[in-house]
PDB file of N, CA and C in Angstrom:
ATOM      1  N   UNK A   1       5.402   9.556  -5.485  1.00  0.00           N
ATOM      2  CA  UNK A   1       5.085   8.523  -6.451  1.00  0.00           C
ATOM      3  C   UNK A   1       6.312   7.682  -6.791  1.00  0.00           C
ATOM      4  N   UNK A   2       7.373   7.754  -6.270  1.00  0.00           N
ATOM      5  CA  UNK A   2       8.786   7.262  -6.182  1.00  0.00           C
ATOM      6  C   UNK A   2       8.395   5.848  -6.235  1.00  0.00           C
ATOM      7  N   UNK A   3       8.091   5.116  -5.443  1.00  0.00           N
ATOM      8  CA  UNK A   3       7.602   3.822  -4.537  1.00  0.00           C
ATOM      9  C   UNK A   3       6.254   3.412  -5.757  1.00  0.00           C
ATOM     10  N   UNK A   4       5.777   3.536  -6.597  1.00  0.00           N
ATOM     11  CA  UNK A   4       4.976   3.405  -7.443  1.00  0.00           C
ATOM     12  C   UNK A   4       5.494   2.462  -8.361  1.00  0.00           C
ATOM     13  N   UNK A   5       6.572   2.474  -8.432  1.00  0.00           N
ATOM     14  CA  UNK A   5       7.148   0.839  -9.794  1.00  0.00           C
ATOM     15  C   UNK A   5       7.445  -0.230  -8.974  1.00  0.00           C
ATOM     16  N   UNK A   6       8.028  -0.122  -7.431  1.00  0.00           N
ATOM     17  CA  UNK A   6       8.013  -1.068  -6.443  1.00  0.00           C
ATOM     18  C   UNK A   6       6.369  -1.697  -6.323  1.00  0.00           C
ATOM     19  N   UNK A   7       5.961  -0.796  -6.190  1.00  0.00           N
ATOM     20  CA  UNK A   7       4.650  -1.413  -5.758  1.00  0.00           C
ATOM     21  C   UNK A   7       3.588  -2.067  -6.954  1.00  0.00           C
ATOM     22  N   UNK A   8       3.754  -1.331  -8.201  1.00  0.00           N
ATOM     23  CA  UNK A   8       3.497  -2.075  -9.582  1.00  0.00           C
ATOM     24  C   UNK A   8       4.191  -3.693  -9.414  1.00  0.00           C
ATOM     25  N   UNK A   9       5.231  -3.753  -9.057  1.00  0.00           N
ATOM     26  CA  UNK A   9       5.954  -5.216  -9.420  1.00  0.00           C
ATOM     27  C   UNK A   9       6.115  -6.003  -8.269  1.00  0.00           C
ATOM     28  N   UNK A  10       5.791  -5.562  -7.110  1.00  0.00           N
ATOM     29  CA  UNK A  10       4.605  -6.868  -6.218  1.00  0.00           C
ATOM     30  C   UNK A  10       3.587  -7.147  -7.040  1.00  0.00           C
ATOM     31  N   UNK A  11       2.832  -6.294  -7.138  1.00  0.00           N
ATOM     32  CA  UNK A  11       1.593  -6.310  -7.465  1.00  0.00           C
ATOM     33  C   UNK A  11       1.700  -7.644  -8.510  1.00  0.00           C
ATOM     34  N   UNK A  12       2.392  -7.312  -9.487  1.00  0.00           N
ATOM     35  CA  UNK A  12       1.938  -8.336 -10.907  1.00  0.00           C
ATOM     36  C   UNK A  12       2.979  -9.621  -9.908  1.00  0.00           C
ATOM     37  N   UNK A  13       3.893  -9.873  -9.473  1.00  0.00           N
ATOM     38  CA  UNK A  13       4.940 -10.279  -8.924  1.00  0.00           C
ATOM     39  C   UNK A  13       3.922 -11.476  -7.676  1.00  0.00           C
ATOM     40  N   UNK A  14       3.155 -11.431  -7.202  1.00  0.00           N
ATOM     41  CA  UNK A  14       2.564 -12.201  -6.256  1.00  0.00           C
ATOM     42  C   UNK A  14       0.876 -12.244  -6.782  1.00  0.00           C
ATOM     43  N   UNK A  15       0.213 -12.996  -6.353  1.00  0.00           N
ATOM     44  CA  UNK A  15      -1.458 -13.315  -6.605  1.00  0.00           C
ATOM     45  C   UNK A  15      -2.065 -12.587  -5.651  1.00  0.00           C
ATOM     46  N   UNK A  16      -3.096 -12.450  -5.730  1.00  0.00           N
ATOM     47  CA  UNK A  16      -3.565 -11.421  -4.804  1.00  0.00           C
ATOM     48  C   UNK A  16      -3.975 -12.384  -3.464  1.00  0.00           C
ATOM     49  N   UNK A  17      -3.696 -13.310  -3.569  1.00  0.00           N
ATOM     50  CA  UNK A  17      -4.164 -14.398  -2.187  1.00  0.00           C
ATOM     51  C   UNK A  17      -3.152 -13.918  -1.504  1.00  0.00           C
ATOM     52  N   UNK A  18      -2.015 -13.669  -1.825  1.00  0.00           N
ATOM     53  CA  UNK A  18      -0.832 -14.202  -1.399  1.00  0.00           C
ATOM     54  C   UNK A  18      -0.073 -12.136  -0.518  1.00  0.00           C
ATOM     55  N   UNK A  19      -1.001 -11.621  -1.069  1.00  0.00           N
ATOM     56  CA  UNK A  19      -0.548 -10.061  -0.796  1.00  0.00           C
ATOM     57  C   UNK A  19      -1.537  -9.248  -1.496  1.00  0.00           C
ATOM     58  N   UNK A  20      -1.461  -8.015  -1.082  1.00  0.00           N
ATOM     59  CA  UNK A  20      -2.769  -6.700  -1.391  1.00  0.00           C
ATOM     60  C   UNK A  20      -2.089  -5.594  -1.090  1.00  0.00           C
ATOM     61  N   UNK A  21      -2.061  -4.605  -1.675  1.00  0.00           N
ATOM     62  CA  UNK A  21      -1.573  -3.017  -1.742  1.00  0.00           C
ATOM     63  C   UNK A  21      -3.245  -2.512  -1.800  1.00  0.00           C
ATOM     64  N   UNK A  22      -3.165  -1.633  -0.145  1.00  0.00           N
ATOM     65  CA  UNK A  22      -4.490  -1.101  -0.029  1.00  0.00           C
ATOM     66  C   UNK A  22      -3.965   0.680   0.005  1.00  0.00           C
ATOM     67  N   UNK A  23      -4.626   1.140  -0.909  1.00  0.00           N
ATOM     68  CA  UNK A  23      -4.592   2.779  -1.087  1.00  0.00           C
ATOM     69  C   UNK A  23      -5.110   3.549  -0.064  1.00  0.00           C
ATOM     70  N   UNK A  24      -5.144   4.642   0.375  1.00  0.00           N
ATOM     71  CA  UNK A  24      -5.745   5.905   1.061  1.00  0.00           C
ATOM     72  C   UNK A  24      -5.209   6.967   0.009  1.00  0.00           C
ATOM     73  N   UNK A  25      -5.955   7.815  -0.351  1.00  0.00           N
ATOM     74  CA  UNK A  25      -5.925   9.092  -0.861  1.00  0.00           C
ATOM     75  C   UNK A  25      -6.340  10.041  -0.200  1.00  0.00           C
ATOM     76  N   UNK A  26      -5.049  10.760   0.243  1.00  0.00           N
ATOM     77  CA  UNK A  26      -5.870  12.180   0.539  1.00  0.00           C
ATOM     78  C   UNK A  26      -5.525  13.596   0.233  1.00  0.00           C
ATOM     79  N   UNK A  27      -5.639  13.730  -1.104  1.00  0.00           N
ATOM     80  CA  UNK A  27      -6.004  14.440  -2.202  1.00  0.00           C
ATOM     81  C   UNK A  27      -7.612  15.681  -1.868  1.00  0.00           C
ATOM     82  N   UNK A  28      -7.436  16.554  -2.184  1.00  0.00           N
ATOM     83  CA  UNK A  28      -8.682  17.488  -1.685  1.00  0.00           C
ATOM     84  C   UNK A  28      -9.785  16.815  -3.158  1.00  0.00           C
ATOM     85  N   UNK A  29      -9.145  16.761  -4.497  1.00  0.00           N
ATOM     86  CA  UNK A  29      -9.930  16.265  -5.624  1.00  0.00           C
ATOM     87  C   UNK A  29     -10.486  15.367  -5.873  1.00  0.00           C
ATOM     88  N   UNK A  30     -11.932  14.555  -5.772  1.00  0.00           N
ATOM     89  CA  UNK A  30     -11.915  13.228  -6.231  1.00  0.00           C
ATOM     90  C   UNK A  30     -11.570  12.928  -7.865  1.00  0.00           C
ATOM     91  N   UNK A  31     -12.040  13.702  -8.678  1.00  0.00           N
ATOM     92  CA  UNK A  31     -11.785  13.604 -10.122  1.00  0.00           C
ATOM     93  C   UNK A  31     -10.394  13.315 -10.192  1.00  0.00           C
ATOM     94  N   UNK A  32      -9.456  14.075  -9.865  1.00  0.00           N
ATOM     95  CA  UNK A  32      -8.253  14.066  -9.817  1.00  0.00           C
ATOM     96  C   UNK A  32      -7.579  12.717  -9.307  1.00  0.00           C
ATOM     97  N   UNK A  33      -7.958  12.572  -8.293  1.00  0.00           N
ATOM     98  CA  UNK A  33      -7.705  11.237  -7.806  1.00  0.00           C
ATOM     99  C   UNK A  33      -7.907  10.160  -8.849  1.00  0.00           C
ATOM    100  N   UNK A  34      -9.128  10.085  -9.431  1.00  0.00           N
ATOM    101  CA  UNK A  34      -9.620   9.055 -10.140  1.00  0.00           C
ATOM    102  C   UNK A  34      -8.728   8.949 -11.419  1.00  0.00           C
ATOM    103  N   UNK A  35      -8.718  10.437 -11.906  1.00  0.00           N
ATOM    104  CA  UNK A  35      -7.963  10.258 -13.196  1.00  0.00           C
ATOM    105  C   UNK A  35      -6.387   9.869 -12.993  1.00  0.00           C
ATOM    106  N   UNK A  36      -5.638  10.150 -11.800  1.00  0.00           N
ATOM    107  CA  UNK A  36      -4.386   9.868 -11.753  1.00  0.00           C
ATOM    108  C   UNK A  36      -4.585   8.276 -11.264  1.00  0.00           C
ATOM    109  N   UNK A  37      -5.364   7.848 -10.776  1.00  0.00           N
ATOM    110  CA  UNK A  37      -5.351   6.534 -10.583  1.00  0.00           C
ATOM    111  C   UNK A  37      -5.120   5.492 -12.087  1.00  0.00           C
ATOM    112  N   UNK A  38      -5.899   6.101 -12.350  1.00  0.00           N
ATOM    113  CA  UNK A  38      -6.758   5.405 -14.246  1.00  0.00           C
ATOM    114  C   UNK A  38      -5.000   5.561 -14.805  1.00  0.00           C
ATOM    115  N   UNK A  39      -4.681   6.651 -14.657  1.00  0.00           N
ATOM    116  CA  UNK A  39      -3.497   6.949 -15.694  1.00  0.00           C
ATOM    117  C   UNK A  39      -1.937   6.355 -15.126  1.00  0.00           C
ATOM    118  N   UNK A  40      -2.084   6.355 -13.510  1.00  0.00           N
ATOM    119  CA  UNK A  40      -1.209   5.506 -12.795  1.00  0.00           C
ATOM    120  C   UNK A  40      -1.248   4.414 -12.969  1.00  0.00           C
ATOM    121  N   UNK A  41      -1.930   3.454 -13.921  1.00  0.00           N
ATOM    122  CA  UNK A  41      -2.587   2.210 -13.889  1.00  0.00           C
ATOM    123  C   UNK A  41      -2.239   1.216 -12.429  1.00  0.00           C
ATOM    124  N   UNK A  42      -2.996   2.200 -11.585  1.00  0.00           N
ATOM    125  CA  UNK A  42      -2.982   1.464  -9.575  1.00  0.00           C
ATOM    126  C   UNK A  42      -4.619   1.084 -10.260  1.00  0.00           C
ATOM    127  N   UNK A  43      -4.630  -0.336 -10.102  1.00  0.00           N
ATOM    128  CA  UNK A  43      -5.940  -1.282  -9.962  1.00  0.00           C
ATOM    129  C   UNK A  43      -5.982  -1.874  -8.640  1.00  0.00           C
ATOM    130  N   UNK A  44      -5.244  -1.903  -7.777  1.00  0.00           N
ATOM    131  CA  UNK A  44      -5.471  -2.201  -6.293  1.00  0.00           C
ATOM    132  C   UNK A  44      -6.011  -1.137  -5.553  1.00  0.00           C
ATOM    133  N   UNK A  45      -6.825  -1.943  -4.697  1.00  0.00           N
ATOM    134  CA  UNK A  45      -7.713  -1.122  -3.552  1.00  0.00           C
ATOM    135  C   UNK A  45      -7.048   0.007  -3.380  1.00  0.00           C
ATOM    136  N   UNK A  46      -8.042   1.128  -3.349  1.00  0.00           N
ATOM    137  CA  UNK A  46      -8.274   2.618  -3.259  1.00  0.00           C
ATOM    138  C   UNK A  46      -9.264   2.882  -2.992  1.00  0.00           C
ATOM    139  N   UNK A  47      -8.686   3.961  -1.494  1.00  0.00           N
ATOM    140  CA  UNK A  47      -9.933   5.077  -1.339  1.00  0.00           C
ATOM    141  C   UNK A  47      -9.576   6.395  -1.193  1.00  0.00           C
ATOM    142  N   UNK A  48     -11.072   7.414  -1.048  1.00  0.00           N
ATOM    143  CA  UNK A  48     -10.407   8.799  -1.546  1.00  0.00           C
ATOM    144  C   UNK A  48     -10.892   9.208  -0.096  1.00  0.00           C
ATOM    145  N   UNK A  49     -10.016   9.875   0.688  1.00  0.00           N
ATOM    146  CA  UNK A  49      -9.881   9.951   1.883  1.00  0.00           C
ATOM    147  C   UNK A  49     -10.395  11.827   2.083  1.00  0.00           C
ATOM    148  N   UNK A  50     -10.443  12.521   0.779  1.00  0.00           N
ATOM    149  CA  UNK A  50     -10.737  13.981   0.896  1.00  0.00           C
ATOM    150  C   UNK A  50      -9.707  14.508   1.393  1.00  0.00           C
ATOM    151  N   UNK A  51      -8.645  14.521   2.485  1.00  0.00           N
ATOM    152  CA  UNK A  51      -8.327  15.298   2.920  1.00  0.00           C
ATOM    153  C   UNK A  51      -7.017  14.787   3.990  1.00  0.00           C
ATOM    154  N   UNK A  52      -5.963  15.429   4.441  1.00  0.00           N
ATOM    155  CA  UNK A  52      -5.035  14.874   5.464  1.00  0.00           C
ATOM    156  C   UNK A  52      -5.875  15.204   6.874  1.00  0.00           C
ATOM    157  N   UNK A  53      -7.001  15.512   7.249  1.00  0.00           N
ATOM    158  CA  UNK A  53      -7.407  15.294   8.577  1.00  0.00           C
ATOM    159  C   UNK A  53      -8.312  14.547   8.722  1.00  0.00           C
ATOM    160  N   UNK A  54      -8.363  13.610   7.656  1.00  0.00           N
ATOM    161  CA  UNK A  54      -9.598  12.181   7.595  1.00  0.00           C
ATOM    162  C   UNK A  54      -9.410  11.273   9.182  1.00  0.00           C
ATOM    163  N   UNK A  55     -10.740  10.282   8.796  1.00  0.00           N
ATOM    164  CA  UNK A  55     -10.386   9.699  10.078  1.00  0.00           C
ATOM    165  C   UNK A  55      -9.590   8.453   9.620  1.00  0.00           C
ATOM    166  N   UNK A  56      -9.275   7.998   8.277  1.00  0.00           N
ATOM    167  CA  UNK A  56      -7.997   6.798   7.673  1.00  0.00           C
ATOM    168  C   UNK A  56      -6.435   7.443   8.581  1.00  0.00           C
ATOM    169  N   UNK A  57      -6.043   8.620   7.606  1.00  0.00           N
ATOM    170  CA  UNK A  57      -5.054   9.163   8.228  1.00  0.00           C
ATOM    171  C   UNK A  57      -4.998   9.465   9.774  1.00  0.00           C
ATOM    172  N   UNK A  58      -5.714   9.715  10.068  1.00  0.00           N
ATOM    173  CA  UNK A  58      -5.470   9.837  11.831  1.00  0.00           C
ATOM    174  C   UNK A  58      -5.502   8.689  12.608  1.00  0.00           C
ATOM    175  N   UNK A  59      -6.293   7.748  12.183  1.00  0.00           N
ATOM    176  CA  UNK A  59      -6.270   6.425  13.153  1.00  0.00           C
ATOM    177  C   UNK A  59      -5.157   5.284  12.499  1.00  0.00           C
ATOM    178  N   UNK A  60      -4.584   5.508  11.582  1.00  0.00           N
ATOM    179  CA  UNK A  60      -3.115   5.411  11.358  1.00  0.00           C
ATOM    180  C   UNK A  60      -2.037   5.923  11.869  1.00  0.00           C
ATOM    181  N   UNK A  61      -2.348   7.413  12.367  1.00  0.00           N
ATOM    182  CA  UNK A  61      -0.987   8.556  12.312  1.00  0.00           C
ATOM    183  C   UNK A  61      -0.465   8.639  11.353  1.00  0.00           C
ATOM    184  N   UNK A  62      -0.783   9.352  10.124  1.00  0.00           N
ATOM    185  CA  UNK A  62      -0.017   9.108   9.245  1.00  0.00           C
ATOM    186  C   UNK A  62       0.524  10.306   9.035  1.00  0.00           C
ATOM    187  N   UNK A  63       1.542  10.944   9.418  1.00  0.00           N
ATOM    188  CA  UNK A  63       2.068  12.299   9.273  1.00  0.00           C
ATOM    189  C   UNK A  63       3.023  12.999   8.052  1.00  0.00           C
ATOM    190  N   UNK A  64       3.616  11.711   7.532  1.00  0.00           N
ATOM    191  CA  UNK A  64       3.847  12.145   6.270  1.00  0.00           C
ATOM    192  C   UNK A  64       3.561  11.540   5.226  1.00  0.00           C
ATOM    193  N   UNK A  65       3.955  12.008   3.690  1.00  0.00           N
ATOM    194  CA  UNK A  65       3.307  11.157   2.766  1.00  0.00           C
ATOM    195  C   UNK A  65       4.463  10.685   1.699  1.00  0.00           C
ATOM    196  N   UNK A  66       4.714   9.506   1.170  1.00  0.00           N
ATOM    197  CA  UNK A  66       3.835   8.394   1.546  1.00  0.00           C
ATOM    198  C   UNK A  66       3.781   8.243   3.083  1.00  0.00           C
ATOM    199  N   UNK A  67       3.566   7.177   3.593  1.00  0.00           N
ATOM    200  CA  UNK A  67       3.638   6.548   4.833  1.00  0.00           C
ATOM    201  C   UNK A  67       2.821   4.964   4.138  1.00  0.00           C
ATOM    202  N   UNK A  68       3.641   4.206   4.475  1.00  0.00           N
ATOM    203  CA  UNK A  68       3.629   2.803   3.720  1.00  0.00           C
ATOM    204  C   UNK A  68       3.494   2.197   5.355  1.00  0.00           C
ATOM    205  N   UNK A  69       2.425   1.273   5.737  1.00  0.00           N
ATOM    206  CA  UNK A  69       2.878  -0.145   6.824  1.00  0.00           C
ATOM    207  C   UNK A  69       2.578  -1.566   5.707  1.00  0.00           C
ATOM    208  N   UNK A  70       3.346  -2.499   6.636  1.00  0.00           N
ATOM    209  CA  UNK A  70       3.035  -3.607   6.194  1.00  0.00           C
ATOM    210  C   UNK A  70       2.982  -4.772   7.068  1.00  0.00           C
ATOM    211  N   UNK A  71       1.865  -5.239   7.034  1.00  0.00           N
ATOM    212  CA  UNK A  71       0.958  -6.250   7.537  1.00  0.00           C
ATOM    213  C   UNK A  71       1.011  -7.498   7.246  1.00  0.00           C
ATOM    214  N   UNK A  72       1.454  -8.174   8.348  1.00  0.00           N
ATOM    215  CA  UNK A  72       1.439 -10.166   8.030  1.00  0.00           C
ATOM    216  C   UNK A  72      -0.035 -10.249   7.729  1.00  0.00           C
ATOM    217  N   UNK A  73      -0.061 -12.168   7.570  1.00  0.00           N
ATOM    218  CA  UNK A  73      -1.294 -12.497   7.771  1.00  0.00           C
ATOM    219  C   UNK A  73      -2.071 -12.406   8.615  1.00  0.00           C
ATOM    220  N   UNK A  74      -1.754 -12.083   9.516  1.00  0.00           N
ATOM    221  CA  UNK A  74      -2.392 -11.873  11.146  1.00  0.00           C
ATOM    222  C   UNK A  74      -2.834 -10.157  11.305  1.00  0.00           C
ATOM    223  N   UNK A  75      -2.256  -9.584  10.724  1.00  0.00           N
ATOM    224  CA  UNK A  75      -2.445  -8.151  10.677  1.00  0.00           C
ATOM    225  C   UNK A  75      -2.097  -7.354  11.941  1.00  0.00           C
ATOM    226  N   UNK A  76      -0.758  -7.702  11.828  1.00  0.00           N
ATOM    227  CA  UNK A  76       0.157  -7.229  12.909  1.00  0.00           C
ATOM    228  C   UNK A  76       1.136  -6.349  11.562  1.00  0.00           C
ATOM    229  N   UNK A  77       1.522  -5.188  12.158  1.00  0.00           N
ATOM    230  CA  UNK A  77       2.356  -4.238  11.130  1.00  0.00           C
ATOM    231  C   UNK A  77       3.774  -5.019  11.518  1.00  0.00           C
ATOM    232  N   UNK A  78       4.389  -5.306  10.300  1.00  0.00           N
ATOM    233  CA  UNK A  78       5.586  -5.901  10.690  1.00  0.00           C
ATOM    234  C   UNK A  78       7.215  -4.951   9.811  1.00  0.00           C
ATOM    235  N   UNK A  79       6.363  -3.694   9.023  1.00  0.00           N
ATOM    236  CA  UNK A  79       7.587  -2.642   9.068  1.00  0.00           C
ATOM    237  C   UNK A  79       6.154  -1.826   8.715  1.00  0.00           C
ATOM    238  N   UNK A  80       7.606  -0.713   8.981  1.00  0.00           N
ATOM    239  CA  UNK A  80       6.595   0.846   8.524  1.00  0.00           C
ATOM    240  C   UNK A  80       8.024   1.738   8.148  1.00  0.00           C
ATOM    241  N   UNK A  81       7.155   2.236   6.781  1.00  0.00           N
ATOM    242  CA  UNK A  81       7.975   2.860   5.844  1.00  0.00           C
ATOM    243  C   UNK A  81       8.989   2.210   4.817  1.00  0.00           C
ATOM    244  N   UNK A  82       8.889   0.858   5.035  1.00  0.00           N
ATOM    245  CA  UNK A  82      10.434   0.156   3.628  1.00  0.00           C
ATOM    246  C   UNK A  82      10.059   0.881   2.721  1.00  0.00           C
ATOM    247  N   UNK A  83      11.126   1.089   2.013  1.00  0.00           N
ATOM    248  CA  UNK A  83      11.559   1.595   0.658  1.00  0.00           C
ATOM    249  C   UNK A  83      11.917   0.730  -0.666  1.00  0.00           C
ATOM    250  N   UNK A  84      11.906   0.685  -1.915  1.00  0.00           N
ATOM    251  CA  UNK A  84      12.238   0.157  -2.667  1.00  0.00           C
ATOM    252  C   UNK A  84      12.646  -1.250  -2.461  1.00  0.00           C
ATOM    253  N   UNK A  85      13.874  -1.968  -2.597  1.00  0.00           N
ATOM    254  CA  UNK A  85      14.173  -3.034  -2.406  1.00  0.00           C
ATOM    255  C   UNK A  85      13.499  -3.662  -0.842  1.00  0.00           C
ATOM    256  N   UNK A  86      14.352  -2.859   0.039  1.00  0.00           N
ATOM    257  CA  UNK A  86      13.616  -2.975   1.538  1.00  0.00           C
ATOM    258  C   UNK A  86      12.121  -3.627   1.766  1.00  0.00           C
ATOM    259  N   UNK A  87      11.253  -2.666   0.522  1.00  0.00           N
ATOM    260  CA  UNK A  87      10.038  -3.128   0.898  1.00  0.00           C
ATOM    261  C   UNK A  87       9.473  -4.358   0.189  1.00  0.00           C
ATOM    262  N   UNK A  88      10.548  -4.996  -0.776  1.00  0.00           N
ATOM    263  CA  UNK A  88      10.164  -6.202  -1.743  1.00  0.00           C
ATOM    264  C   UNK A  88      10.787  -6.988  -0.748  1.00  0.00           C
ATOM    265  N   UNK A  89      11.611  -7.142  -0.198  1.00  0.00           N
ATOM    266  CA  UNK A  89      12.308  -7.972   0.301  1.00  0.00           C
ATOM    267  C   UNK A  89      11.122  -8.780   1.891  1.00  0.00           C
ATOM    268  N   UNK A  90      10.446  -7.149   2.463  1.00  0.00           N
ATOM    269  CA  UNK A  90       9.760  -7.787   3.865  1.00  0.00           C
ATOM    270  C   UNK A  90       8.543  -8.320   3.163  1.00  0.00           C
ATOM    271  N   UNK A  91       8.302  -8.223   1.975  1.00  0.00           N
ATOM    272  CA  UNK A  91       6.693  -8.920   1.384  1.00  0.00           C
ATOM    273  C   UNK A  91       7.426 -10.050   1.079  1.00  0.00           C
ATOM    274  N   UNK A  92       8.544 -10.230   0.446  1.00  0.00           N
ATOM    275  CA  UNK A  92       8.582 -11.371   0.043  1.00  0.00           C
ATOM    276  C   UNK A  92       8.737 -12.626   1.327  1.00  0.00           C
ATOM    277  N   UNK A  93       9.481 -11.896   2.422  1.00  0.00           N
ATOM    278  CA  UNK A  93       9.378 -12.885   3.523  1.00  0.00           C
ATOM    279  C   UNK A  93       7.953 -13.321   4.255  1.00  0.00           C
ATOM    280  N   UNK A  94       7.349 -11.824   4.192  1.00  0.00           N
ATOM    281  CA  UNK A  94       5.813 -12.137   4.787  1.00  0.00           C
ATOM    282  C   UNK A  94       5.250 -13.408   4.086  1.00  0.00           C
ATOM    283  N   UNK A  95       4.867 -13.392   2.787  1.00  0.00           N
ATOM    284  CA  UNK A  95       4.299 -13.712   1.828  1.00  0.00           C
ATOM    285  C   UNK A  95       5.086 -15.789   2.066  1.00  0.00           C
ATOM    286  N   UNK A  96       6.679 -15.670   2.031  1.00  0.00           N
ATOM    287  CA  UNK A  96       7.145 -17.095   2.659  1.00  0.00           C
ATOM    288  C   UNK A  96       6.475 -17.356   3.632  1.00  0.00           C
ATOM    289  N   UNK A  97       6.384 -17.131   4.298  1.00  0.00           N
ATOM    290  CA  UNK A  97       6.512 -17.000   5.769  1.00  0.00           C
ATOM    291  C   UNK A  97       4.588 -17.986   5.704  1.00  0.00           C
ATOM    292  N   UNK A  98       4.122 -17.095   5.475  1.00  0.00           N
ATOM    293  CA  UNK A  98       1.893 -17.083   5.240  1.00  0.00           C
ATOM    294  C   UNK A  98       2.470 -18.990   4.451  1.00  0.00           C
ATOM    295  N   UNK A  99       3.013 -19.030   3.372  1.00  0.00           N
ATOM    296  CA  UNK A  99       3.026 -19.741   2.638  1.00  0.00           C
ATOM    297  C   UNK A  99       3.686 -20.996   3.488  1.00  0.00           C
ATOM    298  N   UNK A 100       4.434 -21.203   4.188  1.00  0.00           N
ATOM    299  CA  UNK A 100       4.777 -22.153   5.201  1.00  0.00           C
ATOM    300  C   UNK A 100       3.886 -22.339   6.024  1.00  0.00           C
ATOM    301  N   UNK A 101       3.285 -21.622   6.518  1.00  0.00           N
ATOM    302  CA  UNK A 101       2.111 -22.169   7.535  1.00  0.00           C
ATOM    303  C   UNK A 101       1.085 -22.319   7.006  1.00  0.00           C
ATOM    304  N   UNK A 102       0.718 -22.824   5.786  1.00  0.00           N
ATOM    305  CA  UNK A 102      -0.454 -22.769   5.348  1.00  0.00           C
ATOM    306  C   UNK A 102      -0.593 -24.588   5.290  1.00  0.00           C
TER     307      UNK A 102
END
C-alpha cells in the first residue's frame, strides 16, 4: 500500500479523460476488499479478482504484488513497475504526450 498516496495524487492531480488507475484485487475476501477500498478512499476502477491464480493476474503475469503497468493512449505498456516519483513523472509525460496529439 506504499504506492497508495502516489496514486491518490494522480488521481485528484489529472481528469479522468486525461488518465485512469484501474485496480485488480486479489484478496481471497470480497467484504474485505470492499471495506479496505471504502476506507482506502480508492474510487477508481476496481475489481475483486478472488484470488492470485485468477485469469486478470495470469494474463498479465503478475507475479508479485503490487505489480503496477502503464499504458499510453494506444495501450501499449510503456513502463512496468515505476515507483513513487518515477511513476508521476511517466504519467505525466504520457498524459503530455496524448495532450499534443490531440
Amino acid at each position: 500500500m506504499g504506492e497508495m498516496p502516489h496514486l491518490k495524487a494522480l488521481v485528484e492531480r489529472h481528469d479522468a479523460s486525461e488518465f485512469t488507475v484501474f485496480g485488480i484485487n486479489t484478496d481471497a475476501d470480497a467484504d474485505m476488499f470492499r471495506s479496505r477500498r471504502e476506507e482506502d478512499g480508492i474510487h477508481w476502477p476496481n475489481i475483486f479478482a478472488g484470488g492470485t491464480d485468477g485469469e486478470a493476474p495470469k494474463a498479465w503475469g503478475v507475479r508479485a504484488y503490487p505489480t503496477m503497468y502503464v499504458l499510453d493512449a494506444e495501450g501499449v505498456i510503456r513502463a512496468i513497475n515505476p515507483r513513487g516519483k518515477e511513476l508521476e513523472a511517466v504519467v505525466d509525460k504520457l498524459v503530455a504526450e496524448a495532450a499534443a496529439g490531440r
